[in-house]
PDB file of N, CA and C in Angstrom:
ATOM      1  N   UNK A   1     -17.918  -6.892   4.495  1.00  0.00           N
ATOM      2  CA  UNK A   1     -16.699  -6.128   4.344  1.00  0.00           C
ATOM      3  C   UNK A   1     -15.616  -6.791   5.200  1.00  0.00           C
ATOM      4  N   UNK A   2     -14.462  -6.871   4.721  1.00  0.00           N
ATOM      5  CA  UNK A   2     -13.107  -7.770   5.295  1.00  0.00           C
ATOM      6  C   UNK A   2     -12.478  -6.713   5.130  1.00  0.00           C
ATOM      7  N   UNK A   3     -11.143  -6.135   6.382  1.00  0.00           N
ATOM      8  CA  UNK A   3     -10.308  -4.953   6.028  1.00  0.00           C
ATOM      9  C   UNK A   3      -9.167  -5.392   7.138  1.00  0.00           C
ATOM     10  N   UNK A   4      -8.787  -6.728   7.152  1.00  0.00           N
ATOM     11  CA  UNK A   4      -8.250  -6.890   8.139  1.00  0.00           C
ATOM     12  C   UNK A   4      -6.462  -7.592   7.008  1.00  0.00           C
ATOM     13  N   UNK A   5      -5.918  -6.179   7.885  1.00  0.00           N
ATOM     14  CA  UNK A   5      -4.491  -6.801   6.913  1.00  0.00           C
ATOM     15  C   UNK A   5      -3.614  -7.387   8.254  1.00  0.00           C
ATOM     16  N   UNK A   6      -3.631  -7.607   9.058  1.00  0.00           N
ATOM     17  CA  UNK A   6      -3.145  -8.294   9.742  1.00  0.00           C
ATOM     18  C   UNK A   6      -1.401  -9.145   9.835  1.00  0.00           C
ATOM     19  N   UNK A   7      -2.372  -9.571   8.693  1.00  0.00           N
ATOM     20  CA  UNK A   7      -1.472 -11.171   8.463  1.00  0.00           C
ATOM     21  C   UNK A   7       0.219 -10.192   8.004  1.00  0.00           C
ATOM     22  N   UNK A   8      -0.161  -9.090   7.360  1.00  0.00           N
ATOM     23  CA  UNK A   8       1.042  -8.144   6.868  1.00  0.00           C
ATOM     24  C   UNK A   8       2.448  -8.117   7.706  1.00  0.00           C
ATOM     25  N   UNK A   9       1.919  -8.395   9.186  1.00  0.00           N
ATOM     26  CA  UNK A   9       2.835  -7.594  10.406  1.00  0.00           C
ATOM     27  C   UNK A   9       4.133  -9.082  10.503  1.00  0.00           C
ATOM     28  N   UNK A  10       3.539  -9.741   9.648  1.00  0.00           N
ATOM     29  CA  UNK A  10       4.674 -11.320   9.803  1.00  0.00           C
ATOM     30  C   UNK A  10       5.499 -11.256   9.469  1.00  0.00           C
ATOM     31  N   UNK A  11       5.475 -10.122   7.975  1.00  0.00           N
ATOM     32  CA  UNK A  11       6.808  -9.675   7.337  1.00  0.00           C
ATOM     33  C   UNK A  11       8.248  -9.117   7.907  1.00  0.00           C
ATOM     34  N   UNK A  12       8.850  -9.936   6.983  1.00  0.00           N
ATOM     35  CA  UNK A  12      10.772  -8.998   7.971  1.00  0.00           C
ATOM     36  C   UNK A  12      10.609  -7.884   7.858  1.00  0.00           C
ATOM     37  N   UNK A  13      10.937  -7.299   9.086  1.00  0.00           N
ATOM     38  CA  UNK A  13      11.162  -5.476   8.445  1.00  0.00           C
ATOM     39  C   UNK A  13       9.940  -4.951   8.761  1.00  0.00           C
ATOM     40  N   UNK A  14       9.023  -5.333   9.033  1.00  0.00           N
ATOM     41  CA  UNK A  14       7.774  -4.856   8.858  1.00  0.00           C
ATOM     42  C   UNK A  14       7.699  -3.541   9.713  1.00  0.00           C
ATOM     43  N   UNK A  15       7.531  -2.353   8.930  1.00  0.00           N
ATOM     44  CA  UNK A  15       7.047  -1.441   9.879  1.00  0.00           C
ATOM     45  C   UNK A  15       5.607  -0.665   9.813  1.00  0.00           C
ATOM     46  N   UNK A  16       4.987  -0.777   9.040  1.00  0.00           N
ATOM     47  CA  UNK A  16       3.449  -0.608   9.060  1.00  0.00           C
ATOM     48  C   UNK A  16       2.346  -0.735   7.763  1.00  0.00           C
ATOM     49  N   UNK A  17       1.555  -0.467   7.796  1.00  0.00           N
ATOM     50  CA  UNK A  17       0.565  -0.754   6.509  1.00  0.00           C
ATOM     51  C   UNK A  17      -0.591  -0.218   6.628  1.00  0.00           C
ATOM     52  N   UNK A  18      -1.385  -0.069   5.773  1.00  0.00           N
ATOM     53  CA  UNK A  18      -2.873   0.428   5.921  1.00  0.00           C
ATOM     54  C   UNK A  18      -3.870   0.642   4.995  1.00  0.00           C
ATOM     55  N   UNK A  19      -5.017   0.693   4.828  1.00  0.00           N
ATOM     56  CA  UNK A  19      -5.979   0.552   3.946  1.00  0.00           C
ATOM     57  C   UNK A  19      -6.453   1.643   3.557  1.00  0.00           C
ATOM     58  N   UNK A  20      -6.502   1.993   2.809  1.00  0.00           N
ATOM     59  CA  UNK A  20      -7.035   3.636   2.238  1.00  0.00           C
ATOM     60  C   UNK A  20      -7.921   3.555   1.053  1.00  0.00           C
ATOM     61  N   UNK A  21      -9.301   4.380   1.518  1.00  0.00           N
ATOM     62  CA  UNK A  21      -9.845   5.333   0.551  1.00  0.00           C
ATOM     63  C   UNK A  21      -9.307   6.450  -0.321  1.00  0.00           C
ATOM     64  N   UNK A  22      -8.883   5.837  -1.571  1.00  0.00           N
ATOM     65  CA  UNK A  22      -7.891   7.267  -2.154  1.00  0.00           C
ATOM     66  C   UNK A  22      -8.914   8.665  -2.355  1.00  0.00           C
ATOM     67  N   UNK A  23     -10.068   8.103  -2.659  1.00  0.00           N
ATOM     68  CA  UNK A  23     -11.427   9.142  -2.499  1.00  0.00           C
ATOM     69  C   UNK A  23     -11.262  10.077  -1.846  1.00  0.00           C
ATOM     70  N   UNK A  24     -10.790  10.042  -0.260  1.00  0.00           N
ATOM     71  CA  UNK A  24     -10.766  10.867   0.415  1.00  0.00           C
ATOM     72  C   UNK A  24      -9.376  11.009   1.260  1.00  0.00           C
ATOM     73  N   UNK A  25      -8.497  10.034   1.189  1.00  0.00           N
ATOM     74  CA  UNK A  25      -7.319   9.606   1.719  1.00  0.00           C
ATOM     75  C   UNK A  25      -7.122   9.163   3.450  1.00  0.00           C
ATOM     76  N   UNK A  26      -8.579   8.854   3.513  1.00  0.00           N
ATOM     77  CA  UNK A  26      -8.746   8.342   4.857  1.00  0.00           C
ATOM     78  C   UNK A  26      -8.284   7.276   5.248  1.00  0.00           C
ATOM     79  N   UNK A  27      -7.900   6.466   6.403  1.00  0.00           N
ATOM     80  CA  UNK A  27      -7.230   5.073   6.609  1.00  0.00           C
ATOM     81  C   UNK A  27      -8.558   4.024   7.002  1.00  0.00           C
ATOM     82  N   UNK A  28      -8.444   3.238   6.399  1.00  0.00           N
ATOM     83  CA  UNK A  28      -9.761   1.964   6.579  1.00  0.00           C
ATOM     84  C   UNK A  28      -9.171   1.137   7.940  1.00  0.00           C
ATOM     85  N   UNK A  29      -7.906   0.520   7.788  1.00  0.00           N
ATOM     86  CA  UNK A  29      -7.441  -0.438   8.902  1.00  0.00           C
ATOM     87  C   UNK A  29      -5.874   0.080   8.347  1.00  0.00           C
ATOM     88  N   UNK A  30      -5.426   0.011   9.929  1.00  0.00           N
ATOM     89  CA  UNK A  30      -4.004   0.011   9.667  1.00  0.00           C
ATOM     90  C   UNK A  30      -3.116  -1.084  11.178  1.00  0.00           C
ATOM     91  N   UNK A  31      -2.158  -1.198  10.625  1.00  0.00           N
ATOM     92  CA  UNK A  31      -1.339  -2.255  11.727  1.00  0.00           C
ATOM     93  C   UNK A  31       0.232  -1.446  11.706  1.00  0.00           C
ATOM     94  N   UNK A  32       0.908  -1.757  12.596  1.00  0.00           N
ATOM     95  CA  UNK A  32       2.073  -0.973  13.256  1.00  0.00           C
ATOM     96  C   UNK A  32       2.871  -1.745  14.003  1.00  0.00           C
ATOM     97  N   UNK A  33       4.018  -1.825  13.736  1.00  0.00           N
ATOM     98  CA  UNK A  33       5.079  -2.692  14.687  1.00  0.00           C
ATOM     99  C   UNK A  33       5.525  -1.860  15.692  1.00  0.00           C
ATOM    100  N   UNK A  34       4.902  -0.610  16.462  1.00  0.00           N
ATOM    101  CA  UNK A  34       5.858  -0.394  17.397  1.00  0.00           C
ATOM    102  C   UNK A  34       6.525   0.830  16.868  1.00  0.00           C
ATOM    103  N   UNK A  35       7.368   0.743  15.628  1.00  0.00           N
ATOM    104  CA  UNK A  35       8.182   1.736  15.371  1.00  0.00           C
ATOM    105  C   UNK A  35       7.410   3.025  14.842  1.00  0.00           C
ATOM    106  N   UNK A  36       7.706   4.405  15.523  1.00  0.00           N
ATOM    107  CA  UNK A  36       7.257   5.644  15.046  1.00  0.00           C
ATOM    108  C   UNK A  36       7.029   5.969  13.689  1.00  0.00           C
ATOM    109  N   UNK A  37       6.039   5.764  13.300  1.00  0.00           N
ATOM    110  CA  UNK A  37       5.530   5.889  11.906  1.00  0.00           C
ATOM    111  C   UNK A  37       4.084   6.466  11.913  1.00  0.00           C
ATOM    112  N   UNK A  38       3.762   7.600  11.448  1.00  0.00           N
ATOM    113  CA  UNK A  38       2.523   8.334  11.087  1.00  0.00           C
ATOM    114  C   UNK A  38       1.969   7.498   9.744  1.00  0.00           C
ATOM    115  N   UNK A  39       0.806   6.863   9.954  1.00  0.00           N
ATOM    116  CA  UNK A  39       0.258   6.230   8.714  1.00  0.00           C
ATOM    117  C   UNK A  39      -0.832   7.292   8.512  1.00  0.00           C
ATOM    118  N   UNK A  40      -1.315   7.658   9.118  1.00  0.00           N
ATOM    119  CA  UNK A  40      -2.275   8.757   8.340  1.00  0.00           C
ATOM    120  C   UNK A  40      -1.978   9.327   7.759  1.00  0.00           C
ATOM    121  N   UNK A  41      -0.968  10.087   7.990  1.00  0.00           N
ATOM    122  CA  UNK A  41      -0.374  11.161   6.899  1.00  0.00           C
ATOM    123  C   UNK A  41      -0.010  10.072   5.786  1.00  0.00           C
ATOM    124  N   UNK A  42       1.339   9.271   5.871  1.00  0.00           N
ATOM    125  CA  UNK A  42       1.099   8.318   4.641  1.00  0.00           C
ATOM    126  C   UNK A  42       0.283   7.623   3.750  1.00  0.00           C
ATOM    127  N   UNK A  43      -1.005   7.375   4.692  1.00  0.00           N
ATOM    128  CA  UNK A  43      -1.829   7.249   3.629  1.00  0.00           C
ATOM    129  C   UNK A  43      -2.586   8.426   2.561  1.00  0.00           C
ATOM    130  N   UNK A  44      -2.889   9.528   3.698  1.00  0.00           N
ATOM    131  CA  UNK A  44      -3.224  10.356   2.937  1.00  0.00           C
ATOM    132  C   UNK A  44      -2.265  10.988   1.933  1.00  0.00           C
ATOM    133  N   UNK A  45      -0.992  11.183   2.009  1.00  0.00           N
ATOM    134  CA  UNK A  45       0.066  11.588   1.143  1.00  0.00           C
ATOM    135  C   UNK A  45       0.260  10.685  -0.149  1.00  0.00           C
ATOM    136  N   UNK A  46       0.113   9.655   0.326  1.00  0.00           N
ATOM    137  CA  UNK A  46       0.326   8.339  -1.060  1.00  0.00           C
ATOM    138  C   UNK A  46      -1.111   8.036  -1.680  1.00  0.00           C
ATOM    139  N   UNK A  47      -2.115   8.793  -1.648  1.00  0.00           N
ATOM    140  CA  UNK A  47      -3.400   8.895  -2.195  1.00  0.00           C
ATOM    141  C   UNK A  47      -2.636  10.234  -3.324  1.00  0.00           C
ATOM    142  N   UNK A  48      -2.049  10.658  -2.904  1.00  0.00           N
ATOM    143  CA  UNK A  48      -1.746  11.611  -4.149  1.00  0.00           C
ATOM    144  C   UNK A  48      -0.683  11.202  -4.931  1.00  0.00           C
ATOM    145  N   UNK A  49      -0.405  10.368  -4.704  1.00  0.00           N
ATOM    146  CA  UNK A  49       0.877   9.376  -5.733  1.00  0.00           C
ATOM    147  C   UNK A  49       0.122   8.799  -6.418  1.00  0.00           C
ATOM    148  N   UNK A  50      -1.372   8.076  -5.805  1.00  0.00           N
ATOM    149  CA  UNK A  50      -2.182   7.221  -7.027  1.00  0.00           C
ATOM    150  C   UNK A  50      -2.653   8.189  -7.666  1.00  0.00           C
ATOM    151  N   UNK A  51      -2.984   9.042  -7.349  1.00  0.00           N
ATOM    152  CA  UNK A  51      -4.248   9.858  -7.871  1.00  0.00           C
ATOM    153  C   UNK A  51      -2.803  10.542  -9.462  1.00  0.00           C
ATOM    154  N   UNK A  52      -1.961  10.383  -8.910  1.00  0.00           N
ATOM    155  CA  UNK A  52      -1.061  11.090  -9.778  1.00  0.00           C
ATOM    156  C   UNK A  52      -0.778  10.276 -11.348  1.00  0.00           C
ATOM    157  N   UNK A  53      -0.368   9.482 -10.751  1.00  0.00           N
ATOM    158  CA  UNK A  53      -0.530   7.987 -11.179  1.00  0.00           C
ATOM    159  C   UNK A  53      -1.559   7.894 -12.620  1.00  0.00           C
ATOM    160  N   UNK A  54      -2.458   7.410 -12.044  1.00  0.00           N
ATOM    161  CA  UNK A  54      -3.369   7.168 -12.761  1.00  0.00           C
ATOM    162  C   UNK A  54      -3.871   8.834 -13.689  1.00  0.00           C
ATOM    163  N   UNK A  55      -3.952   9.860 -13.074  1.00  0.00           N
ATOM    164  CA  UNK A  55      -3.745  10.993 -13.938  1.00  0.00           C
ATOM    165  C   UNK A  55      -2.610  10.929 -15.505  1.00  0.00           C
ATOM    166  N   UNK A  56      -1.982  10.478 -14.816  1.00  0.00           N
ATOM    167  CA  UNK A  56      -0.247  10.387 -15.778  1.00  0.00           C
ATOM    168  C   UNK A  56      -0.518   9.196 -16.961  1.00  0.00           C
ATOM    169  N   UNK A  57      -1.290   7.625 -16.399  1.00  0.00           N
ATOM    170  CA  UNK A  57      -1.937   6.940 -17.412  1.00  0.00           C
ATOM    171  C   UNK A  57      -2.660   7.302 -18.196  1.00  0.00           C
ATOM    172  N   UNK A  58      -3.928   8.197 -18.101  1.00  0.00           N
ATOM    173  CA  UNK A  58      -4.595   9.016 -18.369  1.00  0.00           C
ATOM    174  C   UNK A  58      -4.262   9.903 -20.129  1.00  0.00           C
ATOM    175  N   UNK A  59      -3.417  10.470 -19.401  1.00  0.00           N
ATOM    176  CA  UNK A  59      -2.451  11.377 -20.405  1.00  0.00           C
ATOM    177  C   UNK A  59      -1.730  11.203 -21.392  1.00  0.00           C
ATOM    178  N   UNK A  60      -1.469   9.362 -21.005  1.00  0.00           N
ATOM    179  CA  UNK A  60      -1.030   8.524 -21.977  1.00  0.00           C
ATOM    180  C   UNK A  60      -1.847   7.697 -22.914  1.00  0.00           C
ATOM    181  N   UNK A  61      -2.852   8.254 -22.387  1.00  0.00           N
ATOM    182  CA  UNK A  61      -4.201   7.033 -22.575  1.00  0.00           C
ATOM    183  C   UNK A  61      -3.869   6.016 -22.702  1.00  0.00           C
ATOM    184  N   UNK A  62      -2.914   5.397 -21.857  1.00  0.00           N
ATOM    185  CA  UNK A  62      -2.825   4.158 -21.806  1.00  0.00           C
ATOM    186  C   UNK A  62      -4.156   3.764 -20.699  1.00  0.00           C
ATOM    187  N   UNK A  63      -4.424   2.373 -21.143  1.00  0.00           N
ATOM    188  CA  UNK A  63      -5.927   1.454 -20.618  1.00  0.00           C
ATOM    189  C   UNK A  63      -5.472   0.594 -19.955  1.00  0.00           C
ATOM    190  N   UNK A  64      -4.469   0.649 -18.808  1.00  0.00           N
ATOM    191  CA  UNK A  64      -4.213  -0.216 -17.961  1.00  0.00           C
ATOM    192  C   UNK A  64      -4.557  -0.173 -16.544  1.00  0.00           C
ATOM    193  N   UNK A  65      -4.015  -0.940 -15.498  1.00  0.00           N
ATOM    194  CA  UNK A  65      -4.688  -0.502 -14.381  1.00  0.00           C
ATOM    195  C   UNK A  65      -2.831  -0.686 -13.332  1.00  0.00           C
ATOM    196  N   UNK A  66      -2.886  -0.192 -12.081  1.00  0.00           N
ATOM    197  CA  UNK A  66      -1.356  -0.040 -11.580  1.00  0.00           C
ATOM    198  C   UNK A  66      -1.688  -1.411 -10.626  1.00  0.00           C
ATOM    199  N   UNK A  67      -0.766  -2.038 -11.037  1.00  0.00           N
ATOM    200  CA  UNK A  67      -0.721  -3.560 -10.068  1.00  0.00           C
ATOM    201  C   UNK A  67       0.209  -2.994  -8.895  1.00  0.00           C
ATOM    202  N   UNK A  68       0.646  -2.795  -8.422  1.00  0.00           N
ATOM    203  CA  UNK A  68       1.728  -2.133  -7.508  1.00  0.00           C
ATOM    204  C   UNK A  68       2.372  -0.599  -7.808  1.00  0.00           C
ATOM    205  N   UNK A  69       2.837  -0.313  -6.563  1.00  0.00           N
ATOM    206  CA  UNK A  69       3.697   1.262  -6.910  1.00  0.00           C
ATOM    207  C   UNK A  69       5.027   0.836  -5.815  1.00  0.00           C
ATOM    208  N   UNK A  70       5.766   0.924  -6.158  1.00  0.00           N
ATOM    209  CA  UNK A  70       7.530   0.678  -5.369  1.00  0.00           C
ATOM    210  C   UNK A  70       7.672   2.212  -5.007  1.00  0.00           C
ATOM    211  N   UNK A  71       8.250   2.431  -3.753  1.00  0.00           N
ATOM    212  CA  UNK A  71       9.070   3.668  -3.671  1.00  0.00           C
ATOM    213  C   UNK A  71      10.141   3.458  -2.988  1.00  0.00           C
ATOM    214  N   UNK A  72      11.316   3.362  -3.202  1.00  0.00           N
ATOM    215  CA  UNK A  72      12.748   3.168  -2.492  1.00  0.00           C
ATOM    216  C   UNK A  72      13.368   3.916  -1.929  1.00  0.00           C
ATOM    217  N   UNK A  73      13.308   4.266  -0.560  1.00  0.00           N
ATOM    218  CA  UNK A  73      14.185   4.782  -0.347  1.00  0.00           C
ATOM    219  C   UNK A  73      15.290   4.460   0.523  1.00  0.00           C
ATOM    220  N   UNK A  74      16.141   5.202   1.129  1.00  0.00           N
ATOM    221  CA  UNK A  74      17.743   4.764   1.513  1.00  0.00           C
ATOM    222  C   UNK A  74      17.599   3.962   2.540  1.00  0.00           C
ATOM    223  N   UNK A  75      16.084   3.849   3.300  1.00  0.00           N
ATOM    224  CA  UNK A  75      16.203   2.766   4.612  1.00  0.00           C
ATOM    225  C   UNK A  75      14.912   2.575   4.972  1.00  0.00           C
ATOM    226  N   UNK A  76      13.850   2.238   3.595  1.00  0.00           N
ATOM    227  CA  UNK A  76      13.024   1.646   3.314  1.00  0.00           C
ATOM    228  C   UNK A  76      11.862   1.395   2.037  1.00  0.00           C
ATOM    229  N   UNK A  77      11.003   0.565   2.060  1.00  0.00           N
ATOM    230  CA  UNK A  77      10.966   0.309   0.755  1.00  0.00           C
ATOM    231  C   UNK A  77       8.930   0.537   1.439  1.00  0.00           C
ATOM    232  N   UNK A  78       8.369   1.336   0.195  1.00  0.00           N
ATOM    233  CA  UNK A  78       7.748   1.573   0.056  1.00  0.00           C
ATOM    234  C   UNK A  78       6.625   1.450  -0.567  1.00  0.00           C
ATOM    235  N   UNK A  79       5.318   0.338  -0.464  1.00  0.00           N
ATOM    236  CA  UNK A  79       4.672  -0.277  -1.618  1.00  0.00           C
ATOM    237  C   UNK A  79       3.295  -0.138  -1.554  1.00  0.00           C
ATOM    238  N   UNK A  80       2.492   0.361  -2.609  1.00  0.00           N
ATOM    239  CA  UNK A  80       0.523   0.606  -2.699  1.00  0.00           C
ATOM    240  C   UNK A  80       0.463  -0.193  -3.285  1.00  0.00           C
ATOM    241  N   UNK A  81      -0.670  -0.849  -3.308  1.00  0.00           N
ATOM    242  CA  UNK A  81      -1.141  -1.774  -4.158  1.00  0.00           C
ATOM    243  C   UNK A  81      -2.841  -1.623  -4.210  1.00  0.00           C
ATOM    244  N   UNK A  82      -3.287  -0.916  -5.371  1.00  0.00           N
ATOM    245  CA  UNK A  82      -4.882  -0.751  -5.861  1.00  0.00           C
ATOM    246  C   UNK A  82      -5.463  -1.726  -5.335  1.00  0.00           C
ATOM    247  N   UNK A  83      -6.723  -2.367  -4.803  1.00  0.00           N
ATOM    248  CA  UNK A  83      -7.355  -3.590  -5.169  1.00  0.00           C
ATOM    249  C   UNK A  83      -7.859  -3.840  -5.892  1.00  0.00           C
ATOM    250  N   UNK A  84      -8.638  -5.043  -6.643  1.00  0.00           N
ATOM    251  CA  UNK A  84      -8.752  -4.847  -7.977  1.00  0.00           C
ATOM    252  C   UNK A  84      -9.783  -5.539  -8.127  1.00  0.00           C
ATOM    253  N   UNK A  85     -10.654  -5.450  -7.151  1.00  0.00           N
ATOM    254  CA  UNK A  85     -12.120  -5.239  -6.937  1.00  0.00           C
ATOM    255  C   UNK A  85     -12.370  -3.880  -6.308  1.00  0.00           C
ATOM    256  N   UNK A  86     -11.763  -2.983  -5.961  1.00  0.00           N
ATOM    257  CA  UNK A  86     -11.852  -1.649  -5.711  1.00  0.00           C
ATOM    258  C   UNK A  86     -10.960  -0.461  -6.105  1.00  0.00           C
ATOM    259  N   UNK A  87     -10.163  -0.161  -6.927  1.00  0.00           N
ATOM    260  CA  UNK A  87      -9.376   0.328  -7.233  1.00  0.00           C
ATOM    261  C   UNK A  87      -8.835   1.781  -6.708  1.00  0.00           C
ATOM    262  N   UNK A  88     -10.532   2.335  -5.629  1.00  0.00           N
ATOM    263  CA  UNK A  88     -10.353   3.262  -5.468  1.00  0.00           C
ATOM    264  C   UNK A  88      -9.805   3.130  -3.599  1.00  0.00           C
ATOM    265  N   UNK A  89      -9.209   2.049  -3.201  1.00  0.00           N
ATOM    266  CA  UNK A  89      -8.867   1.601  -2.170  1.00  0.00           C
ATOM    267  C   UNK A  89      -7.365   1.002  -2.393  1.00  0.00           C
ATOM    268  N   UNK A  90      -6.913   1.213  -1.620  1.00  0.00           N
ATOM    269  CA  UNK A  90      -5.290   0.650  -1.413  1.00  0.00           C
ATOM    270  C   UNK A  90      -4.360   0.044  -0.433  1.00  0.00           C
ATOM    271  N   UNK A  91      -3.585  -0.327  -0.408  1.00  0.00           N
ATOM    272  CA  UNK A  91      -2.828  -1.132   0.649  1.00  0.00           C
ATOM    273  C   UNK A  91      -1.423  -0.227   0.484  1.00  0.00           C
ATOM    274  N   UNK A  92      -1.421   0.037   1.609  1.00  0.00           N
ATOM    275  CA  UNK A  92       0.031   0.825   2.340  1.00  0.00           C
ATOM    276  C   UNK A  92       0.810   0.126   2.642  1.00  0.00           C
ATOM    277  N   UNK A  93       1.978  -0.314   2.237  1.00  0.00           N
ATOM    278  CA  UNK A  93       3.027  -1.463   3.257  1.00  0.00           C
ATOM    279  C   UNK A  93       4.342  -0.462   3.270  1.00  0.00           C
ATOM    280  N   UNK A  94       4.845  -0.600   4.499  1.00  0.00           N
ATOM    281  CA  UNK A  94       6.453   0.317   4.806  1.00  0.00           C
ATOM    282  C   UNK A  94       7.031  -0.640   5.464  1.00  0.00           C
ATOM    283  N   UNK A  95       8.509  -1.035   4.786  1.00  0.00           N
ATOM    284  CA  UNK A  95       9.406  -2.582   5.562  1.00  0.00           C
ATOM    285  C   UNK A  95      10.673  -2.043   5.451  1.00  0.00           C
ATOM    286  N   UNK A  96      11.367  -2.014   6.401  1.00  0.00           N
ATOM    287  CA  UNK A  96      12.689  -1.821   6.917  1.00  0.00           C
ATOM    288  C   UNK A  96      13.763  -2.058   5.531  1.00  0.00           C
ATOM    289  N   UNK A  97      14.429  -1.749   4.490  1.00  0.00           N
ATOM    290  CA  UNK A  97      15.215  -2.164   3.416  1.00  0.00           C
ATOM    291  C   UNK A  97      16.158  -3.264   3.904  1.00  0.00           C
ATOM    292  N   UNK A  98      16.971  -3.105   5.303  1.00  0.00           N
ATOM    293  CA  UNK A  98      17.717  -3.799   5.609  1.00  0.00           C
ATOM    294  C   UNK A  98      17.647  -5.157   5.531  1.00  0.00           C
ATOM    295  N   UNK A  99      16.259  -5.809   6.349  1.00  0.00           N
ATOM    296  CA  UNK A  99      15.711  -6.563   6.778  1.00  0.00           C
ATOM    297  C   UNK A  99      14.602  -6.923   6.143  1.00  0.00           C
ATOM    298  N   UNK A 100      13.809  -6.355   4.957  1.00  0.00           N
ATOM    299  CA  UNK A 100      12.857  -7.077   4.007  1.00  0.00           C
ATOM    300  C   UNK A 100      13.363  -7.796   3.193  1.00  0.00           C
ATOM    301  N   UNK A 101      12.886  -8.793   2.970  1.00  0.00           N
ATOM    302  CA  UNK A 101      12.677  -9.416   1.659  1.00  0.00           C
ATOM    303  C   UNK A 101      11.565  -8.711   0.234  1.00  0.00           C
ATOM    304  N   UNK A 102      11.657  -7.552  -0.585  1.00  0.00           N
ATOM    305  CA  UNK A 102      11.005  -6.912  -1.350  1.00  0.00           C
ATOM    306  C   UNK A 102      10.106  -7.813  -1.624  1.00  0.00           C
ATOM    307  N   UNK A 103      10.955  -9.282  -2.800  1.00  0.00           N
ATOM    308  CA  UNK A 103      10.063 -10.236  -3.433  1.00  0.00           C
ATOM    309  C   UNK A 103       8.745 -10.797  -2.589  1.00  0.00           C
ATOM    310  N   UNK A 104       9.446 -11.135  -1.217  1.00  0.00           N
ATOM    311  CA  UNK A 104       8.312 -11.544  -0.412  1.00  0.00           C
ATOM    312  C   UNK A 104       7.183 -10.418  -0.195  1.00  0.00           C
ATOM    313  N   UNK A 105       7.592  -9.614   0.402  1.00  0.00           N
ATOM    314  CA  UNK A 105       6.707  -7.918   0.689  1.00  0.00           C
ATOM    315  C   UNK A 105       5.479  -7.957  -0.148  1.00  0.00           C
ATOM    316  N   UNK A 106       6.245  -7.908  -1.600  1.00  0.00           N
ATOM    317  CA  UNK A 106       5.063  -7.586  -2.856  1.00  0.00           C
ATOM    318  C   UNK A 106       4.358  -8.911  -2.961  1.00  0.00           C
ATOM    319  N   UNK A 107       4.737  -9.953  -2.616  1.00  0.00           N
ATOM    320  CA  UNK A 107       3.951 -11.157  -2.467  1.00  0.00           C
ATOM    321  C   UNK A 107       2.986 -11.625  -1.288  1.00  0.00           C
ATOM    322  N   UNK A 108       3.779 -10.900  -0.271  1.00  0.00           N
ATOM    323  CA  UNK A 108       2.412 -10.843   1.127  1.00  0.00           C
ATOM    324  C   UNK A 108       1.091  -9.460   0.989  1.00  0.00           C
ATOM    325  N   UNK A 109       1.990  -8.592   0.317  1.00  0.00           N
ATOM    326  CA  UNK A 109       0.877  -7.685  -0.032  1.00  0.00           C
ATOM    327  C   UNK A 109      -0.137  -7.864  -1.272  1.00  0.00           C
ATOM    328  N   UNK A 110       0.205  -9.289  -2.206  1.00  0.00           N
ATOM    329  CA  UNK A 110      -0.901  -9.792  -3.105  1.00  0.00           C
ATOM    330  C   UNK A 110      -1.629 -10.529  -2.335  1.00  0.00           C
ATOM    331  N   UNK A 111      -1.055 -11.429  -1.739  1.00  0.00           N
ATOM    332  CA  UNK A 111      -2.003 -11.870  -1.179  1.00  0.00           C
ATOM    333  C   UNK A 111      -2.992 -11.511   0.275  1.00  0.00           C
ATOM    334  N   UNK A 112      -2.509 -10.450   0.327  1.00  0.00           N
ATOM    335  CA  UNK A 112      -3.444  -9.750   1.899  1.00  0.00           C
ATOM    336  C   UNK A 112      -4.264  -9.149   0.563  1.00  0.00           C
ATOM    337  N   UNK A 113      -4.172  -8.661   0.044  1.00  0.00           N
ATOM    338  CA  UNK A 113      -5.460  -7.791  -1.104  1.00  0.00           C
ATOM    339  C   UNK A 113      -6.154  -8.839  -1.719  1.00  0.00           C
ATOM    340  N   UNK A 114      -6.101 -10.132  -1.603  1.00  0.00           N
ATOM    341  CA  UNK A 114      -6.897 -10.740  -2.380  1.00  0.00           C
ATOM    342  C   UNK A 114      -8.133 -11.254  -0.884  1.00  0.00           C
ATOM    343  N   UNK A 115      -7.412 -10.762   0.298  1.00  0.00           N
ATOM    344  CA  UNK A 115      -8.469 -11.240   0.741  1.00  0.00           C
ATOM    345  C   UNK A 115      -9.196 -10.045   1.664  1.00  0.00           C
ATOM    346  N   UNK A 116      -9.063  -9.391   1.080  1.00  0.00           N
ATOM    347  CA  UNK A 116     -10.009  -7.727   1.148  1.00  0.00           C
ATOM    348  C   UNK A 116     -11.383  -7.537   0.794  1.00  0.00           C
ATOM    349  N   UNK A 117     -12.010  -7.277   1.115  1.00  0.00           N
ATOM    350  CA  UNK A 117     -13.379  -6.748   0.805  1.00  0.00           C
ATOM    351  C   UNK A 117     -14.240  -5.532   1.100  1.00  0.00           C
ATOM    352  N   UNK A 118     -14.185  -4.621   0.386  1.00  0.00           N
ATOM    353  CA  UNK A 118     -14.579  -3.354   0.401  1.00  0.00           C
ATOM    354  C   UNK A 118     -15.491  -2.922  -0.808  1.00  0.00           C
TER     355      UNK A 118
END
């Protein structure tokens, strides 16, 4: 088992991340720059965005799977990403809007999930 997102905290903006069991909405590994941010609750809160999620595919019966979830808001940007050798596990990333690079974000958070193991 590998659960080390680490490498995440390099990002501009970076203000935290974390690994979640949506199963239960527990945190696997999480990392933190410092700035006041509750990731537990976020993770457990954004376990009900997937769970919603994929309910809502469901309904559509659409047969796809969610490569990412964006959430924007006014002074930060908000991103899950399923793994996709585990789907029922996720990656939390929260980055400053000012100071991220999005494109990069969703690109450090592909590649921190590819090197996950759960």
């Amino acid at each position: 088992m590998s659960t080390d997102i680490s490498d995440l905290k390099t990002l501009a903006g970076f203000i935290g991340a974390c690994l979640v069991d949506s199963e239960t909405g527990l945190m696997l590994a999480s990392e933190t720059s410092g700035v006041p941010f509750d990731l537990e609750a976020a993770g457990a809160a954004n376990t009900e965005v997937v769970r919603a999620k994929n309910a809502a595919m469901r309904a559509l019966g659409l047969e796809d799977k969610i490569e990412d979830i964006l959430i924007t808001l006014g002074t930060q940007y908000h991103l899950i990403r399923p793994l996709t050798a585990n789907p029922a596990v996720f990656v939390y990333l929260a980055v400053d809007r000012k100071t991220a690079n999005l494109g990069m974000a969703r690109l450090a958070l592909k590649n921190a999930e590819g090197t996950l193991r759960v």
